[in-house]
Protein backbone atom coordinates (compact mmCIF):
# COMPACT_ATOMS: atom_id res chain seq x y z
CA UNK A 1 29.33 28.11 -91.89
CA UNK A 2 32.51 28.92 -89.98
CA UNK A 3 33.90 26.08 -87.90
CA UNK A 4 34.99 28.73 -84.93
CA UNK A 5 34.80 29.01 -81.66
CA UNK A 6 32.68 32.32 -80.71
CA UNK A 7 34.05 34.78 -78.27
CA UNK A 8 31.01 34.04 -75.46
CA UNK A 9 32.32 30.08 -75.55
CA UNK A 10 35.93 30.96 -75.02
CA UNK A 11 35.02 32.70 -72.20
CA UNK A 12 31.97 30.69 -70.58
CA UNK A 13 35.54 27.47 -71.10
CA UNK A 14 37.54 30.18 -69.22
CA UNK A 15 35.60 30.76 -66.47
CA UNK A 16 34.76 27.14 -65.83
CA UNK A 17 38.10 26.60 -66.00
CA UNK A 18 39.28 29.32 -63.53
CA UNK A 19 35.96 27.63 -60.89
CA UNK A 20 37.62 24.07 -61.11
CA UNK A 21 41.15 25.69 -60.54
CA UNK A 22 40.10 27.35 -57.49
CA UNK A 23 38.06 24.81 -56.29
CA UNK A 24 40.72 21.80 -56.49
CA UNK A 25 44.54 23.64 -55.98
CA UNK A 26 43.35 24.37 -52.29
CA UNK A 27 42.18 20.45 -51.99
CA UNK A 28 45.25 18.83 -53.69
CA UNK A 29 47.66 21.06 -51.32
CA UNK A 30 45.70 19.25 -48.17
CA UNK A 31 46.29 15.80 -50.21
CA UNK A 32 49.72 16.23 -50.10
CA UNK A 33 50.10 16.95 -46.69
CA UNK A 34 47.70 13.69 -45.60
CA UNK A 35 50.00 11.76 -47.93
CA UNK A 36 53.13 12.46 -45.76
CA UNK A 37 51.33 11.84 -42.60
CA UNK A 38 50.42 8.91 -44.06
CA UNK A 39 53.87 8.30 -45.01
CA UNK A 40 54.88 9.19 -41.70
CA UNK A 41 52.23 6.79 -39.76
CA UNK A 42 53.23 3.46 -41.79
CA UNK A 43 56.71 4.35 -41.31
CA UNK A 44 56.72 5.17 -37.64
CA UNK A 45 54.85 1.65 -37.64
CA UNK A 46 57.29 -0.54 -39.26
CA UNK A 47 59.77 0.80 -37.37
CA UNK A 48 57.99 -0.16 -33.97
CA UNK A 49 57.54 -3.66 -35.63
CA UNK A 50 60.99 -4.08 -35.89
CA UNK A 51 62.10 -3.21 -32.63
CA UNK A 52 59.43 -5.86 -31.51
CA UNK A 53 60.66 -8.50 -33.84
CA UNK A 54 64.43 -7.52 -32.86
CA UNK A 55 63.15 -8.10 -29.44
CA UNK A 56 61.36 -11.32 -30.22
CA UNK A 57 64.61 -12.55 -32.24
CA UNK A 58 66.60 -11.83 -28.85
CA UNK A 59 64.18 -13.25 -26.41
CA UNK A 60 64.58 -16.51 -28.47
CA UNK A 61 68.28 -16.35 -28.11
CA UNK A 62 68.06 -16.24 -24.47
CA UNK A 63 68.80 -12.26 -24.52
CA UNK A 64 67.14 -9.69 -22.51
CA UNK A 65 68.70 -6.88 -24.06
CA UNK A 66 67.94 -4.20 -26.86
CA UNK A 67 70.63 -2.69 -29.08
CA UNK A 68 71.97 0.98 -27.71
CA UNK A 69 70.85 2.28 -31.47
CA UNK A 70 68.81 1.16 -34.10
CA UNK A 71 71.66 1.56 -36.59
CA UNK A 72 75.03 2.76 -37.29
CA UNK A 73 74.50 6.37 -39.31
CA UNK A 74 75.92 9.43 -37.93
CA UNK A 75 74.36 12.69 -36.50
CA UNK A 76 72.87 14.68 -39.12
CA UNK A 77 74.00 13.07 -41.76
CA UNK A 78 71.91 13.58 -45.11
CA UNK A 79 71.49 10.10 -47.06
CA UNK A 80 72.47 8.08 -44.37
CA UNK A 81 70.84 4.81 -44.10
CA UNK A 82 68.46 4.78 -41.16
CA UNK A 83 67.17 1.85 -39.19
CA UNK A 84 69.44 -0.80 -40.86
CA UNK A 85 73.11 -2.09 -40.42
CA UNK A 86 72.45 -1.81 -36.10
CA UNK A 87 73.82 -3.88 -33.40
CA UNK A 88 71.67 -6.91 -33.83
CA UNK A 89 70.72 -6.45 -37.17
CA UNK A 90 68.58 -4.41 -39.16
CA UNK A 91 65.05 -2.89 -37.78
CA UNK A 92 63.79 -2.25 -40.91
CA UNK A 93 63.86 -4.53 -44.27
CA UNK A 94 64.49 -1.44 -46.59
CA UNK A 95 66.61 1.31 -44.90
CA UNK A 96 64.85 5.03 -44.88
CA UNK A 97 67.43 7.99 -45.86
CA UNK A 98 67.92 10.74 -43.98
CA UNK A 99 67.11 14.06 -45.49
CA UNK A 100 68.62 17.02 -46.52
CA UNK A 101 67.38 19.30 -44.35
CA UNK A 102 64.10 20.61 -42.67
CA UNK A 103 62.71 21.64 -45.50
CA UNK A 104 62.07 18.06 -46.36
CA UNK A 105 59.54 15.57 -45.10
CA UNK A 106 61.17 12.77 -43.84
CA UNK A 107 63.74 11.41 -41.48
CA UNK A 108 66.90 12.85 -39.66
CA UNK A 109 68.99 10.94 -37.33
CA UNK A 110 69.70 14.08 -34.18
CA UNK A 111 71.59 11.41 -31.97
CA UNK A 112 71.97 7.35 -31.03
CA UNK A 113 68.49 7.43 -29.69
CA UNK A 114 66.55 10.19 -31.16
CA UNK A 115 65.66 11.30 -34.38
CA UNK A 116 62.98 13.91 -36.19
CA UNK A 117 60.69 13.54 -38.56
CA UNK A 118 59.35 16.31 -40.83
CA UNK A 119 56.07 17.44 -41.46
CA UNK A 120 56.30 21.01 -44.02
CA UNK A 121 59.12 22.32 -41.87
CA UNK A 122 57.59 21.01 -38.78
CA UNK A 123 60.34 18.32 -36.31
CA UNK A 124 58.62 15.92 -34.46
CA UNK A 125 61.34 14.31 -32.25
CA UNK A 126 60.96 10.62 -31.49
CA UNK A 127 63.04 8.82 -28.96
CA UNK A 128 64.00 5.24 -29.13
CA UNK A 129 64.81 3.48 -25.38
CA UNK A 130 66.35 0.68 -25.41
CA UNK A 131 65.40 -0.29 -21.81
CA UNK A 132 61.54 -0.01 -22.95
CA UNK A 133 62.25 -1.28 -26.42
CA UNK A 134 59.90 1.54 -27.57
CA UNK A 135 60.12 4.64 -30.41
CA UNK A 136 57.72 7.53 -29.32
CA UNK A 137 57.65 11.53 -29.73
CA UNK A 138 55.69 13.86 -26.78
CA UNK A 139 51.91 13.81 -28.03
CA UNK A 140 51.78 16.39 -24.95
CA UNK A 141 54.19 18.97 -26.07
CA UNK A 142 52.20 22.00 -27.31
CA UNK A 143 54.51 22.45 -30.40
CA UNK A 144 54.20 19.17 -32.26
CA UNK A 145 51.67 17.35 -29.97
CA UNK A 146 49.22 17.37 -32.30
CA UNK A 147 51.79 16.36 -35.46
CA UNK A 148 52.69 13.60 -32.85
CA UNK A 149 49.47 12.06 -32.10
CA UNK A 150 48.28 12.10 -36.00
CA UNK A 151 51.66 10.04 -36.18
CA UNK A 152 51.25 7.47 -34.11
CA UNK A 153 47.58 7.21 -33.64
């Protein structure tokens, strides 16, 4: 007896293979996405936590104010170091880097109080006040509302 595969198994392997493949490519592409809004949400988080604690730190010192910018990178600056090194000290333990360009998901710094994060080519712009000590993007605009709200709901 020949120790063989026969034609009709190759093919019955094939084709289960080919029903998988079609089935899960489709679902891994959505995992991917989910993972950098997911990204995205603990981020934007951390980052409101320390502009709270910053706030906390100053209120304790007798200080009303908020630094002008949450830290001291330049405009559009890829690899900068985001969130740290500011005017009272870092908001953020670990510094995020700023990304290449919009092809990237991630971070750019746009000015001292705004910056854009990206979702598959998609900016959401989020704006830092330091009168309001708060970090928020436009969950109304029609553009990137909805990118905006999965962000910081």
């Amino acid at each position: 007896m020949k120790k063989a595969f026969t034609m009709i198994e190759l093919i019955f392997v094939m084709v289960i293979l080919g029903i998988l493949t079609a089935i899960a490519i489709p679902r891994f592409v959505g995992v991917r996405e989910d993972a950098v809004i997911s990204k995205g949400k603990a981020e934007v988080a951390s980052i409101r936590g320390g502009i709270a604690l910053l706030r906390s730190q100053r209120l304790l010192e007798g200080n009303t104010t908020l630094p002008s910018k949450l830290d001291k990178a330049g405009n559009d600056t890829p690899g900068a170091s985001l969130f740290s090194a500011g005017d009272y000290g870092n908001v953020l333990s670990s510094p995020l880097y700023a990304k290449e360009d919009n092809k990237d998901n991630g971070w750019t710094k746009t000015s001292d109080t705004s910056y854009k994060f990206y979702i598959s080519g998609t900016a959401i712009t989020f704006t830092y006040s330091d009168t309001a000590g708060t970090f928020d993007c436009n969950a109304s605009d029609t553009t990137t509302g909805t990118n905006c709200k999965l962000l910081t709901r």
